[in-house]
N, C-alpha and C. Protein backbone atom coordinates (compact mmCIF):
# COMPACT_ATOMS: atom_id res chain seq x y z
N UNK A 1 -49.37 22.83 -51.49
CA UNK A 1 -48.26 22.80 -50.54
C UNK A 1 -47.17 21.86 -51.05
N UNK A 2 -46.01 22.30 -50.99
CA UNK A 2 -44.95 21.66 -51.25
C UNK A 2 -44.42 20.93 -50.33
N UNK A 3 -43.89 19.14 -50.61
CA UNK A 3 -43.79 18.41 -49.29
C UNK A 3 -42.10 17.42 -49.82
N UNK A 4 -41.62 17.89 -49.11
CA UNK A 4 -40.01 16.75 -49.49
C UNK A 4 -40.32 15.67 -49.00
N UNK A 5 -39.57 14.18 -49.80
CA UNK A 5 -39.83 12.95 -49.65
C UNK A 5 -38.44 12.95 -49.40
N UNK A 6 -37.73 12.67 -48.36
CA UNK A 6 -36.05 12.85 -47.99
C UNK A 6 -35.85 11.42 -48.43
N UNK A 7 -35.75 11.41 -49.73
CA UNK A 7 -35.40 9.84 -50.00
C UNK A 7 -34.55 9.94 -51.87
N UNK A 8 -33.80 9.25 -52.21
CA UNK A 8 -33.70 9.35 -54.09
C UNK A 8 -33.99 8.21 -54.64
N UNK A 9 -34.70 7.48 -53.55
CA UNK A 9 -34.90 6.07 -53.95
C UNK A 9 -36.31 6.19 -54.88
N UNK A 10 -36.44 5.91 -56.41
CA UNK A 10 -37.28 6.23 -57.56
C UNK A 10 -38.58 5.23 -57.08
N UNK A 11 -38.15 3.72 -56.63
CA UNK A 11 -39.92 3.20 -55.58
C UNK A 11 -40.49 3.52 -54.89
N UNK A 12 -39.44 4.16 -53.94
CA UNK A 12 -39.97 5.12 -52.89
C UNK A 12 -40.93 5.68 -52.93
N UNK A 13 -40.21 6.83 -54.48
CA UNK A 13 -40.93 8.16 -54.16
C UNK A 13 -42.47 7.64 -55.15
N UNK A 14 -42.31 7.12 -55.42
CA UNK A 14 -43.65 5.97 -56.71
C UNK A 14 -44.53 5.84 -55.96
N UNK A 15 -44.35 5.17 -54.55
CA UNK A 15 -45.31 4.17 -53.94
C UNK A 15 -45.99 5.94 -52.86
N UNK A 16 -45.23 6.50 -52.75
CA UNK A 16 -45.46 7.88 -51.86
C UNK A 16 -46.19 8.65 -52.77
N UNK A 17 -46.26 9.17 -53.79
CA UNK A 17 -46.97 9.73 -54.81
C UNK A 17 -48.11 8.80 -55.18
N UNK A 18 -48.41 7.51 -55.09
CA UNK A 18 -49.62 7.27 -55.42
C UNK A 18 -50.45 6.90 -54.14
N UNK A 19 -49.66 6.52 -53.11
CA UNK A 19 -50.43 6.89 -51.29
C UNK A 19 -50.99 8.07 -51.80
N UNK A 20 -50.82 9.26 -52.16
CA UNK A 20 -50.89 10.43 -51.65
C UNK A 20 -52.26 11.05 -52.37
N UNK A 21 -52.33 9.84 -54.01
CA UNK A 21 -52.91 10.27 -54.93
C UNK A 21 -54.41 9.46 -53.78
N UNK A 22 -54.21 8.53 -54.05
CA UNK A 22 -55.20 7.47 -53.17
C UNK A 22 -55.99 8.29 -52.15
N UNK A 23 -55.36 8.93 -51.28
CA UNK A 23 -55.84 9.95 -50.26
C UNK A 23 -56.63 11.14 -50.65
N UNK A 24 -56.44 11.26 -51.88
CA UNK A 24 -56.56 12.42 -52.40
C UNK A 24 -55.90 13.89 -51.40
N UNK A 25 -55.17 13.76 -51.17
CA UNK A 25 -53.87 14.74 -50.90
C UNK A 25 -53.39 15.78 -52.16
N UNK A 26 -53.61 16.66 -52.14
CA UNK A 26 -53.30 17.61 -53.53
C UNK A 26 -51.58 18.16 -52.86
N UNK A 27 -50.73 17.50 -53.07
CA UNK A 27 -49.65 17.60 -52.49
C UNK A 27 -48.15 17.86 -53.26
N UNK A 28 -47.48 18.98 -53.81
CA UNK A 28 -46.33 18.28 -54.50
C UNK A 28 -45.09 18.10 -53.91
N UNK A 29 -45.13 17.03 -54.31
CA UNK A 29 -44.19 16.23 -53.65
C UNK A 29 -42.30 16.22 -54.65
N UNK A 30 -41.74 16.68 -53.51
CA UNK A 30 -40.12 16.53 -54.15
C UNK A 30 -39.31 15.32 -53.48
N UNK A 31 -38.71 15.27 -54.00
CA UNK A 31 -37.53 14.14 -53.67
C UNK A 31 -35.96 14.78 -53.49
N UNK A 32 -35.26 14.19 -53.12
CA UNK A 32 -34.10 14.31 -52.57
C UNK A 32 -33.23 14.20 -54.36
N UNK A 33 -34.26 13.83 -55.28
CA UNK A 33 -33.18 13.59 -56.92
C UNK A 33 -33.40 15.33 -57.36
N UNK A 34 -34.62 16.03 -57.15
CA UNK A 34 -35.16 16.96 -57.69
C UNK A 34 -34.28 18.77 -56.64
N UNK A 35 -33.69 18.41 -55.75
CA UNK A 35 -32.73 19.03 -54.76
C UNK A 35 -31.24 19.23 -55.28
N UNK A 36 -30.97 20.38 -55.56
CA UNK A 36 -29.61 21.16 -55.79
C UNK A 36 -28.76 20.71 -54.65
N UNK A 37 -27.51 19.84 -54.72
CA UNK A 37 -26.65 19.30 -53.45
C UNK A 37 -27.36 19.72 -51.94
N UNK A 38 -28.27 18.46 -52.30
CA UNK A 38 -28.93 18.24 -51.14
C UNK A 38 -28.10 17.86 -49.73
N UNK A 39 -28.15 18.06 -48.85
CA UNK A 39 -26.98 17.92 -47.71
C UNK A 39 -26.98 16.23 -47.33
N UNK A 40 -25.49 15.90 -47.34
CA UNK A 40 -25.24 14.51 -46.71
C UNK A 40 -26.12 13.98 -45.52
N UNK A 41 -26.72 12.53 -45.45
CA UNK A 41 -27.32 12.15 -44.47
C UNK A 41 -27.15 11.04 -44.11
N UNK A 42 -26.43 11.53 -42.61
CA UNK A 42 -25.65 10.13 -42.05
C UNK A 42 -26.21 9.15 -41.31
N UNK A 43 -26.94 7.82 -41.42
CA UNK A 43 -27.85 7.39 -40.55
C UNK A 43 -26.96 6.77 -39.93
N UNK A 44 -26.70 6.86 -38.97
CA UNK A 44 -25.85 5.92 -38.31
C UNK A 44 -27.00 5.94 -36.60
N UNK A 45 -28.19 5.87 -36.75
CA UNK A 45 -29.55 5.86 -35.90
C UNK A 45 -29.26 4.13 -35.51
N UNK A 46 -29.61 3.79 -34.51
CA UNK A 46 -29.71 2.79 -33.39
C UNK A 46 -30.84 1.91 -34.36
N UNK A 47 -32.03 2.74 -34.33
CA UNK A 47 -32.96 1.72 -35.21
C UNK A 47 -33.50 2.37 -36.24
N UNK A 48 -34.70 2.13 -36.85
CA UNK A 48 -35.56 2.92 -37.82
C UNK A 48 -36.34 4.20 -37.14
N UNK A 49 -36.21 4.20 -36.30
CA UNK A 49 -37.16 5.42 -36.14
C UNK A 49 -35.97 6.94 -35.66
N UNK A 50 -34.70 6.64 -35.01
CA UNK A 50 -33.77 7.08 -34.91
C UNK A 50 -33.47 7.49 -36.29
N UNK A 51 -33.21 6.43 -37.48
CA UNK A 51 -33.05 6.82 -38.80
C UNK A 51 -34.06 8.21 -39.48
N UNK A 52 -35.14 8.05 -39.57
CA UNK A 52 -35.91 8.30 -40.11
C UNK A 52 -35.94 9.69 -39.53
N UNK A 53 -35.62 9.82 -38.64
CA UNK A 53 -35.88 11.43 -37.77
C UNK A 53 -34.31 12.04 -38.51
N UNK A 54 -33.39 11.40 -38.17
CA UNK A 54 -32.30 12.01 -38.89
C UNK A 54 -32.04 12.50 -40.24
N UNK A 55 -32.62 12.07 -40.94
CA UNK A 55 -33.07 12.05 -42.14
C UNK A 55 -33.93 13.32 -42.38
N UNK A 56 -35.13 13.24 -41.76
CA UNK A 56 -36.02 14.13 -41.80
C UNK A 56 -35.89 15.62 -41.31
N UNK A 57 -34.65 15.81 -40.26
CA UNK A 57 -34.61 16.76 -39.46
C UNK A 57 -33.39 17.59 -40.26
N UNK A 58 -32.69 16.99 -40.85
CA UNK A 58 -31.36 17.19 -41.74
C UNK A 58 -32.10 17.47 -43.00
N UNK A 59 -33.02 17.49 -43.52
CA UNK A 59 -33.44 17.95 -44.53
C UNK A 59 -34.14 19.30 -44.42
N UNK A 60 -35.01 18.79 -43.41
CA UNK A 60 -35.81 20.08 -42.86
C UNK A 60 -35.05 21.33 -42.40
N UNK A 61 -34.07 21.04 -41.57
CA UNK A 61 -32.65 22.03 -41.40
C UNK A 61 -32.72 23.10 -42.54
N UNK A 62 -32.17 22.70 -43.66
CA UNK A 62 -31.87 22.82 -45.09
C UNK A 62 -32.93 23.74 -45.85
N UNK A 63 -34.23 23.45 -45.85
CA UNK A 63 -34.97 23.65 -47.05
C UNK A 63 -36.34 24.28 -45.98
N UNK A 64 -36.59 23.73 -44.81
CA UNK A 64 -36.97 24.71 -43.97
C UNK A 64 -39.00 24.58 -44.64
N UNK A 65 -38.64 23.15 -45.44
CA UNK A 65 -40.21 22.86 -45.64
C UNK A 65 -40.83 21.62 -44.88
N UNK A 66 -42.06 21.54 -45.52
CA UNK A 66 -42.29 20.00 -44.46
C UNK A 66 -41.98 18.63 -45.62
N UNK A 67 -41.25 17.65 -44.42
CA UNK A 67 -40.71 16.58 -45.01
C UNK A 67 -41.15 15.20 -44.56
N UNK A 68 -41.09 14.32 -45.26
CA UNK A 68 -41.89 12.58 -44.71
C UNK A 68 -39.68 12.11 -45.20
N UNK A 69 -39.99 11.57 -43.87
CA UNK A 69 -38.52 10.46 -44.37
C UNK A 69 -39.24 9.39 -43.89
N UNK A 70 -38.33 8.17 -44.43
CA UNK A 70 -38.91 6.93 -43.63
C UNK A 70 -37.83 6.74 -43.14
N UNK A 71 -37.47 5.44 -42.63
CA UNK A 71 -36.52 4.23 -42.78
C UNK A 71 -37.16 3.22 -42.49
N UNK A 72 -36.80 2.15 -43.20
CA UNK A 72 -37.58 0.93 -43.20
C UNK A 72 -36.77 0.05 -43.90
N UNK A 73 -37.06 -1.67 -43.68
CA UNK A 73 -36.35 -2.84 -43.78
C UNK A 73 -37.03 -4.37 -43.91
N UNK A 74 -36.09 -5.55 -43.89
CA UNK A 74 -36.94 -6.45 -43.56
C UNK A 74 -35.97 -6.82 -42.41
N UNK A 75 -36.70 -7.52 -41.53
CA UNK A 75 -36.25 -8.14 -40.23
C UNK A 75 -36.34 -9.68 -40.74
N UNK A 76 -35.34 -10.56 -41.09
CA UNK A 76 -35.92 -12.04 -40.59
C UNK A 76 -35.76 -12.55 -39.00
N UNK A 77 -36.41 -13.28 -38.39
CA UNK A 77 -36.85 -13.55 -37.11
C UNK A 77 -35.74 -14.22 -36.66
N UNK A 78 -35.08 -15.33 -37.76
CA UNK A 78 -34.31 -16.32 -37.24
C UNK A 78 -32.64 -16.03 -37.38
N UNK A 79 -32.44 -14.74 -37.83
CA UNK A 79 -31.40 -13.92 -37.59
C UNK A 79 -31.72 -13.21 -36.79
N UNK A 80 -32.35 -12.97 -35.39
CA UNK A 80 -32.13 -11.56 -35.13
C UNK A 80 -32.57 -10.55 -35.41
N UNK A 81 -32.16 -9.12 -35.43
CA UNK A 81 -32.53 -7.81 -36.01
C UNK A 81 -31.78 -7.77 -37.18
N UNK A 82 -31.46 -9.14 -37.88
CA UNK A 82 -30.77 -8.51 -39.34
C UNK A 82 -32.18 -8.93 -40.72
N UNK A 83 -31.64 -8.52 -41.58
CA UNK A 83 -31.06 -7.01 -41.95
C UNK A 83 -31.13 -5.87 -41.58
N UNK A 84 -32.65 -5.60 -41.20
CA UNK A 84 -32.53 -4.11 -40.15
C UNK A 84 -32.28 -3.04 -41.11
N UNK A 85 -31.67 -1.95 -39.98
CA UNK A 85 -31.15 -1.01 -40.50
C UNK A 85 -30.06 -0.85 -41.80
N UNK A 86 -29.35 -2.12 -41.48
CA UNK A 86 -28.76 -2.10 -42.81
C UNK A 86 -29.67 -2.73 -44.11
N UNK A 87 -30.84 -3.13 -44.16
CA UNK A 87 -31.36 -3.78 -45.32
C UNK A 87 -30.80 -3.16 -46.94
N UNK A 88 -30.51 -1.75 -46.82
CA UNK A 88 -30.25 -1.63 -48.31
C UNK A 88 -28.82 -1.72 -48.83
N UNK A 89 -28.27 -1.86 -47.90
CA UNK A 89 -26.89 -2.34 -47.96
C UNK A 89 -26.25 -3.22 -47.07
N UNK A 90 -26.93 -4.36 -47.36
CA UNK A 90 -26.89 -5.32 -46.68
C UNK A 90 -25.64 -6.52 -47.34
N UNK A 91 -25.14 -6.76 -48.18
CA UNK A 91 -24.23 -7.39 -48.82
C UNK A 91 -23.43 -5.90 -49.48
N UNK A 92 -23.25 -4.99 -48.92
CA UNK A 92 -22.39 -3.91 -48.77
C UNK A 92 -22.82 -2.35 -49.39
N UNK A 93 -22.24 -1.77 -49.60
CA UNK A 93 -22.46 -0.21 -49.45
C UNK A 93 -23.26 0.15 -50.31
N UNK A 94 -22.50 -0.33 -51.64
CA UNK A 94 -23.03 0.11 -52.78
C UNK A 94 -23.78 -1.35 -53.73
N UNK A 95 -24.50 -2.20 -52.82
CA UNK A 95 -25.12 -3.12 -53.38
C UNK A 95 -26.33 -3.52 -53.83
N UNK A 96 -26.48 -4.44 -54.76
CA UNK A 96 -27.71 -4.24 -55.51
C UNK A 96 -28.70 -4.74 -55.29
N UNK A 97 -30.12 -4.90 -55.65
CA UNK A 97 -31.22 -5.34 -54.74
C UNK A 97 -31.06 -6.92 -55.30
N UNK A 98 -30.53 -7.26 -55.57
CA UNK A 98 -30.42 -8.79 -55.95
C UNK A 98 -28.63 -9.49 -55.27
N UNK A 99 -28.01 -8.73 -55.20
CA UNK A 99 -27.09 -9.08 -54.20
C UNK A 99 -27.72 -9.23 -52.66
N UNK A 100 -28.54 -8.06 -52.22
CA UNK A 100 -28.97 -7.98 -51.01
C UNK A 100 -29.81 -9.31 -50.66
N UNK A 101 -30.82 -9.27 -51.42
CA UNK A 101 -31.62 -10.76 -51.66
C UNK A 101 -30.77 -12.11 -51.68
N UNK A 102 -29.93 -12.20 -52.53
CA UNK A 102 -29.46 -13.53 -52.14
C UNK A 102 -28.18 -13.74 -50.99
N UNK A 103 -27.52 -12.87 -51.03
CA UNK A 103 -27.06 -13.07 -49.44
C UNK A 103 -28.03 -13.58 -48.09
N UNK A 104 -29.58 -12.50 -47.82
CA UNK A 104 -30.12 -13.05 -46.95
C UNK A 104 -30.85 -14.33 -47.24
N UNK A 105 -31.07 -15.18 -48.74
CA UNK A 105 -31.40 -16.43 -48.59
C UNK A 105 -30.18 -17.28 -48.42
N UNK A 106 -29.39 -16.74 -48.74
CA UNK A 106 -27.76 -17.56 -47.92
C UNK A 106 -27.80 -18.03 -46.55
N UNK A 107 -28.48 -16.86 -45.74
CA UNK A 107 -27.74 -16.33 -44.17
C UNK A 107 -28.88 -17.59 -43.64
N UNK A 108 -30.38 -17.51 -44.54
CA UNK A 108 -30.87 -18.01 -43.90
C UNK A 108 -31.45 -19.53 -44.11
N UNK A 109 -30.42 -19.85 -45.26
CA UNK A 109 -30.78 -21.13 -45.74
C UNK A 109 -30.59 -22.93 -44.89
N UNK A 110 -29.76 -22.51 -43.52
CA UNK A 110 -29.62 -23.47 -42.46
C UNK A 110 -30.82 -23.60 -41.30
N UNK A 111 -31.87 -22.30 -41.49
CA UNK A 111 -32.73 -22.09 -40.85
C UNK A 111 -34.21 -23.09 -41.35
N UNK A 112 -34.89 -23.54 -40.28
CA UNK A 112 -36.14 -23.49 -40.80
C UNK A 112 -37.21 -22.68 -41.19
N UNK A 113 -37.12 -21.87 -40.07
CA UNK A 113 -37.70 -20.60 -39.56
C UNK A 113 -37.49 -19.47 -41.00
N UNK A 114 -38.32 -19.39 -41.88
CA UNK A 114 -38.23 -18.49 -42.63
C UNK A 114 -38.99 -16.88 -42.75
N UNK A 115 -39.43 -16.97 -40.98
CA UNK A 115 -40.52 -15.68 -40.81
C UNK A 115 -39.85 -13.99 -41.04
N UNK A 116 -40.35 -13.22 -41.52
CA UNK A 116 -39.80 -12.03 -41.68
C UNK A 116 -40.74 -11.24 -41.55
N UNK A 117 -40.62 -9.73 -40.89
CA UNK A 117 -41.33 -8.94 -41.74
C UNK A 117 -40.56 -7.71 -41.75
N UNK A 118 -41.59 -6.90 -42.71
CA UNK A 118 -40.83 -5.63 -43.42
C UNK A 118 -41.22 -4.70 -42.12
N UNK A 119 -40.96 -3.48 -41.77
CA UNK A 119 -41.24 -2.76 -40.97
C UNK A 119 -40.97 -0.85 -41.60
N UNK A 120 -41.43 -0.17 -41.28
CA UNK A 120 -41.73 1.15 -41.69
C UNK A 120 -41.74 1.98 -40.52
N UNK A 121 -40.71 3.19 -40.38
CA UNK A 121 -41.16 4.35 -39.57
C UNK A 121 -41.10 5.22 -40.72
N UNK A 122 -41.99 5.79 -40.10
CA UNK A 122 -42.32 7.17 -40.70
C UNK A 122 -41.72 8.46 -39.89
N UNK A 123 -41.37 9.94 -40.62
CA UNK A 123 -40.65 10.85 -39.30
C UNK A 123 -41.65 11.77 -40.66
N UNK A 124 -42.53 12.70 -40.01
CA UNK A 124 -43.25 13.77 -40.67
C UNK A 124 -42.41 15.01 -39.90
N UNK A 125 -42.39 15.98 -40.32
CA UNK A 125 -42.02 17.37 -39.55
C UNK A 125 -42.63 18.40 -40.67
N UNK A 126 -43.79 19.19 -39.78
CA UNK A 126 -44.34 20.08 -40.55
C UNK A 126 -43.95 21.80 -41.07
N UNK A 127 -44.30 21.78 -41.30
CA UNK A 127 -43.48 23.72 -42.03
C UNK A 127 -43.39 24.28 -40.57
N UNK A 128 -43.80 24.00 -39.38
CA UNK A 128 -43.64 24.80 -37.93
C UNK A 128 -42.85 24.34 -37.29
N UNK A 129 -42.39 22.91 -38.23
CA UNK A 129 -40.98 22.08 -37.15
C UNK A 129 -41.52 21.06 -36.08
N UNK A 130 -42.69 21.04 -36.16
CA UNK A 130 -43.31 20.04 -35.14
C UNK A 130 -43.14 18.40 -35.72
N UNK A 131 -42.63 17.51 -35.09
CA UNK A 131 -42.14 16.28 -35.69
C UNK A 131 -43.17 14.92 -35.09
N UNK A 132 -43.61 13.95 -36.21
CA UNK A 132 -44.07 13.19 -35.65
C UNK A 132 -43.92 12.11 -36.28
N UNK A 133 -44.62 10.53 -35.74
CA UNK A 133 -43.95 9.65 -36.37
C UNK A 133 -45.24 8.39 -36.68
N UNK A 134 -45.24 7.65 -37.36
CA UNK A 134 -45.85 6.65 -37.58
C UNK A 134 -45.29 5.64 -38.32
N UNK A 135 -45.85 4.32 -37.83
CA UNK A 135 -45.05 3.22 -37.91
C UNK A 135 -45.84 1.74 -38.74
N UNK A 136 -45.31 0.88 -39.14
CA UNK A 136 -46.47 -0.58 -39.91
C UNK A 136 -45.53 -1.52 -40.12
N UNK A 137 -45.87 -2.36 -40.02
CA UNK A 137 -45.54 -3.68 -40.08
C UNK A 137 -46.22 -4.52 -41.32
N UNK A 138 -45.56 -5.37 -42.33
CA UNK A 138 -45.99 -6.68 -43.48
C UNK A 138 -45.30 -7.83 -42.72
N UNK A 139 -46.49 -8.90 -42.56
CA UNK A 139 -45.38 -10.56 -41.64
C UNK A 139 -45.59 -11.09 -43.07
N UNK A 140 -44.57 -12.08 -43.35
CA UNK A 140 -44.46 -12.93 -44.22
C UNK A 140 -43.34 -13.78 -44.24
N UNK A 141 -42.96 -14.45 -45.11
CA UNK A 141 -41.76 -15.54 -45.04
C UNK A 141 -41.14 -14.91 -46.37
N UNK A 142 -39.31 -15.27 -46.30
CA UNK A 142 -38.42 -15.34 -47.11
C UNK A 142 -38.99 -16.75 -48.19
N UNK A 143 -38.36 -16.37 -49.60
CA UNK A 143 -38.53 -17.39 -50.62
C UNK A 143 -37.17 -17.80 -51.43
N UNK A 144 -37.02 -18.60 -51.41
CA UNK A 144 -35.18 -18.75 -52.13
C UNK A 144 -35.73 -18.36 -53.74
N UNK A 145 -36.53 -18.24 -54.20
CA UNK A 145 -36.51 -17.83 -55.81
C UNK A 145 -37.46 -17.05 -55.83
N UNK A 146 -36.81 -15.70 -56.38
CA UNK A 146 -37.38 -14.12 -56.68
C UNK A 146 -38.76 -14.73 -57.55
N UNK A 147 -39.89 -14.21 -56.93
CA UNK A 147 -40.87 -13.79 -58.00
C UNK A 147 -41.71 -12.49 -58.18
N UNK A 148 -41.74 -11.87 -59.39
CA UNK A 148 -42.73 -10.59 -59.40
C UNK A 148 -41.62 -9.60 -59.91
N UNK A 149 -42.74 -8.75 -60.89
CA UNK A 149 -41.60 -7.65 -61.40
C UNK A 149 -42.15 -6.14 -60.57
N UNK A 150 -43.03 -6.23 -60.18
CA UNK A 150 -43.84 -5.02 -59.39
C UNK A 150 -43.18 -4.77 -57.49
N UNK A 151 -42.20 -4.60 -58.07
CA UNK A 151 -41.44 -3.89 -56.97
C UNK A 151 -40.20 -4.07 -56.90
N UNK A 152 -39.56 -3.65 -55.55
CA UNK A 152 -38.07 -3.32 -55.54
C UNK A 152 -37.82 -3.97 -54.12
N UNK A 153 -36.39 -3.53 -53.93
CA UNK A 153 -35.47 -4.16 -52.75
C UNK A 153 -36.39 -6.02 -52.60
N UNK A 154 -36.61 -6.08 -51.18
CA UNK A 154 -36.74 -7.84 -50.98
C UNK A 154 -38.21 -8.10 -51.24
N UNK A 155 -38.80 -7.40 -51.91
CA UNK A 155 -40.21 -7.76 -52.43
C UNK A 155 -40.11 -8.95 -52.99
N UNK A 156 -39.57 -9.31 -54.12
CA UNK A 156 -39.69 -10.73 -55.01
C UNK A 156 -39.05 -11.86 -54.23
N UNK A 157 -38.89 -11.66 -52.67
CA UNK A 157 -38.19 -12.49 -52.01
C UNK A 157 -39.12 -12.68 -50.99
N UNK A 158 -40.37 -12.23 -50.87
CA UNK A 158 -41.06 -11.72 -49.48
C UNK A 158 -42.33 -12.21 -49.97
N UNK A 159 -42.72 -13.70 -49.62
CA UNK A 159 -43.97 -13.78 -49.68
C UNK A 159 -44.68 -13.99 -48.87
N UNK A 160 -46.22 -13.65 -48.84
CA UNK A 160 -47.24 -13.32 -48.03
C UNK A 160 -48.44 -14.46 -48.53
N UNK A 161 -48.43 -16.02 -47.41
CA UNK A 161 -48.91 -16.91 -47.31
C UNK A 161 -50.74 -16.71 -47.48
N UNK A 162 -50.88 -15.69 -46.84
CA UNK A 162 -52.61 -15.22 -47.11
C UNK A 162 -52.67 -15.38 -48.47
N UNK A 163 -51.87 -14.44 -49.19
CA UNK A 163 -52.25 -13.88 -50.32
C UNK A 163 -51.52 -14.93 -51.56
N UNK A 164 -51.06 -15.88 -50.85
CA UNK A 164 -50.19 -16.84 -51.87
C UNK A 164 -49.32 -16.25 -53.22
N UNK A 165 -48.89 -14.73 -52.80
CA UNK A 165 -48.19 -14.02 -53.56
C UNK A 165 -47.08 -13.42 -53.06
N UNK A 166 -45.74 -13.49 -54.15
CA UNK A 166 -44.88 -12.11 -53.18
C UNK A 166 -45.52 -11.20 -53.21
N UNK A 167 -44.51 -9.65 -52.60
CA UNK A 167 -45.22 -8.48 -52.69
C UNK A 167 -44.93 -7.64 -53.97
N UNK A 168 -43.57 -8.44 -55.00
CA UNK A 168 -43.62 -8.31 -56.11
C UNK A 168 -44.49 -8.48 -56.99
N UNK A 169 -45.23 -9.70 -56.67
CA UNK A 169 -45.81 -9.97 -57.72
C UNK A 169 -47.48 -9.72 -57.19
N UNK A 170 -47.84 -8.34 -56.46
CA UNK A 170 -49.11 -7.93 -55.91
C UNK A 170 -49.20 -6.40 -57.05
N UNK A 171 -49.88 -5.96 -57.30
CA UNK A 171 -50.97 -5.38 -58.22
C UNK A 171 -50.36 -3.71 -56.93
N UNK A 172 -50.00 -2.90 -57.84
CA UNK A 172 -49.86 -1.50 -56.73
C UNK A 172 -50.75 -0.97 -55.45
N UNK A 173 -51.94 -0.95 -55.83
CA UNK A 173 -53.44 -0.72 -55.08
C UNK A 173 -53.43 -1.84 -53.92
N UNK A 174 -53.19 -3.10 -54.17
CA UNK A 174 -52.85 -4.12 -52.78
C UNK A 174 -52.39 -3.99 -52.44
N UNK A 175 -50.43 -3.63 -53.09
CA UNK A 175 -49.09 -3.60 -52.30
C UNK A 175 -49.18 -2.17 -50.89
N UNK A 176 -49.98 -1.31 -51.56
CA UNK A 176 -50.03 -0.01 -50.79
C UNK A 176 -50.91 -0.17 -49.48
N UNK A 177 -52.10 -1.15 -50.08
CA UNK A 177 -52.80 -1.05 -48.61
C UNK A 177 -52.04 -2.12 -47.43
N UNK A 178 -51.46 -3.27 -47.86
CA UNK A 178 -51.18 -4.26 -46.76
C UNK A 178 -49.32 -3.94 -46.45
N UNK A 179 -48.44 -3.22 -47.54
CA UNK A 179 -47.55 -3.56 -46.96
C UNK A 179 -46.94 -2.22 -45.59
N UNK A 180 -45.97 -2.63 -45.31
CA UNK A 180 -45.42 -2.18 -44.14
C UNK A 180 -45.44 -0.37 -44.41
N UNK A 181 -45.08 0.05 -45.31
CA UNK A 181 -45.00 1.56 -45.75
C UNK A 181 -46.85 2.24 -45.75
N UNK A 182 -47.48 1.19 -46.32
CA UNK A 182 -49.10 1.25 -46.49
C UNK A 182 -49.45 1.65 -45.21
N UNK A 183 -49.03 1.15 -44.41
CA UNK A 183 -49.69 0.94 -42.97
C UNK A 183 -49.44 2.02 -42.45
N UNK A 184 -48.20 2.75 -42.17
CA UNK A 184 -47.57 3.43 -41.71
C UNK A 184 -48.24 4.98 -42.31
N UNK A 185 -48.19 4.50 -43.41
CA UNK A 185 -49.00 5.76 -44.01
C UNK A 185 -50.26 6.30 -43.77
N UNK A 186 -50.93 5.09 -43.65
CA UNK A 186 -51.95 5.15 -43.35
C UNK A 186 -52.53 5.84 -42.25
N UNK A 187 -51.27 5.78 -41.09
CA UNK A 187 -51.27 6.56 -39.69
C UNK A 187 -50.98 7.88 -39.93
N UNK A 188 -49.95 8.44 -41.11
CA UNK A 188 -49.87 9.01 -41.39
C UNK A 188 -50.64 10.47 -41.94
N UNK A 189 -51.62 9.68 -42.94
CA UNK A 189 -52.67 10.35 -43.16
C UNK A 189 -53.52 11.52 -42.71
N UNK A 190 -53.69 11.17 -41.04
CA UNK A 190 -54.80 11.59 -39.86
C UNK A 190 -54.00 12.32 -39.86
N UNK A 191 -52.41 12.42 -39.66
CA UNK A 191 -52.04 13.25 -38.85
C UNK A 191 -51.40 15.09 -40.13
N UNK A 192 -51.61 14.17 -41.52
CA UNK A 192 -51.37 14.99 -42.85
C UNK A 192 -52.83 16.16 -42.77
N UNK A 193 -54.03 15.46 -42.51
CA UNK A 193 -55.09 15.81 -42.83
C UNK A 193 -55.53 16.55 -42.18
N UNK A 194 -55.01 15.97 -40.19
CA UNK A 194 -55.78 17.41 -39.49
C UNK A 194 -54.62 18.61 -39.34
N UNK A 195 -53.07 18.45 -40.25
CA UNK A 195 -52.36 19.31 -39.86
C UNK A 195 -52.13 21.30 -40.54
């Protein structure tokens, strides 16, 4: 069965292809890079799960197969809901995962409070159009100096006090089971398996 990953983000679709392998899911999986002018997708969604359906439903529109979108972010606590929805363009549109990163150790460098976590919706919609969603959470604290080359966006910024590691610098097989996308997936799964 053929399954769209409504995403062109290359970690994304990495960390989703080896969930999938893990599961043993015999699944092929496309991406939004592997799509002939794939149709514009405007998130302008309230939160992540608003996102993630938009995403998913605008693809599905289109190609009329079954699709996993996410949207997902980090929240720090002592801002508020920021970064949020904007996390990947969070120091602006077209910005880079190390711009994004040090702006939020900027925002939050007057703070004590360095609690964050990453958060994950999931939006599944199957080849019958039936839509569903699953969700996960990673708690951890912001770090003013990046460590770890094993991942992307605020991973090398995001460490996890249990594990006295970022989530950069965690081994793939860990990063998948504990972080926020892991989790989510994980809910995911049940609902891949009995569908």
């Amino acid at each position: 069965m053929k399954i769209i990953i409504a995403t062109k983000n290359s970690g994304k679709v990495k960390e989703f292809k080896e969930l999938l392998k893990q599961n043993n899911l015999n699944l092929e999986v496309i991406s939004l890079n592997d799509l002939d002018t794939p149709p514009e997708i405007i998130e302008n969604g309230k939160d992540f799960k608003e996102n993630a359906y938009i995403k998913a439903k605008t693809i599905f529109d289109k190609y009329k197969l079954p699709v996993i979108a996410d949207d997902s972010g980090i929240i720090a606590e002592a801002l508020g809901n920021e970064p949020g929805v904007y996390s990947a363009r969070y120091a602006g549109e077209n910005a880079t995962d190390e711009e994004n990163n040090r702006k939020l150790i900027e925002k939050l460098k007057n703070f004590s409070n360095k609690s964050a976590y990453f958060q994950c919706v999931l939006c599944y919609i199957n080849s019958k159009g039936e839509t569903f969603f699953a969700d996960g959470k990673c708690r951890g604290e912001i770090i003013e100096k990046p460590r770890g080359e094993n991942g992307f966006g605020y991973d090398p910024i995001f460490y996890i006090p249990e594990l006295k590691k970022t989530v950069a610098e965690l081994p793939s097989e860990i990063k998948n089971r504990i972080s926020h996308r892991g989790k989510a997936f994980e809910k995911l799964m049940e609902i891949l398996k009995n569908d």
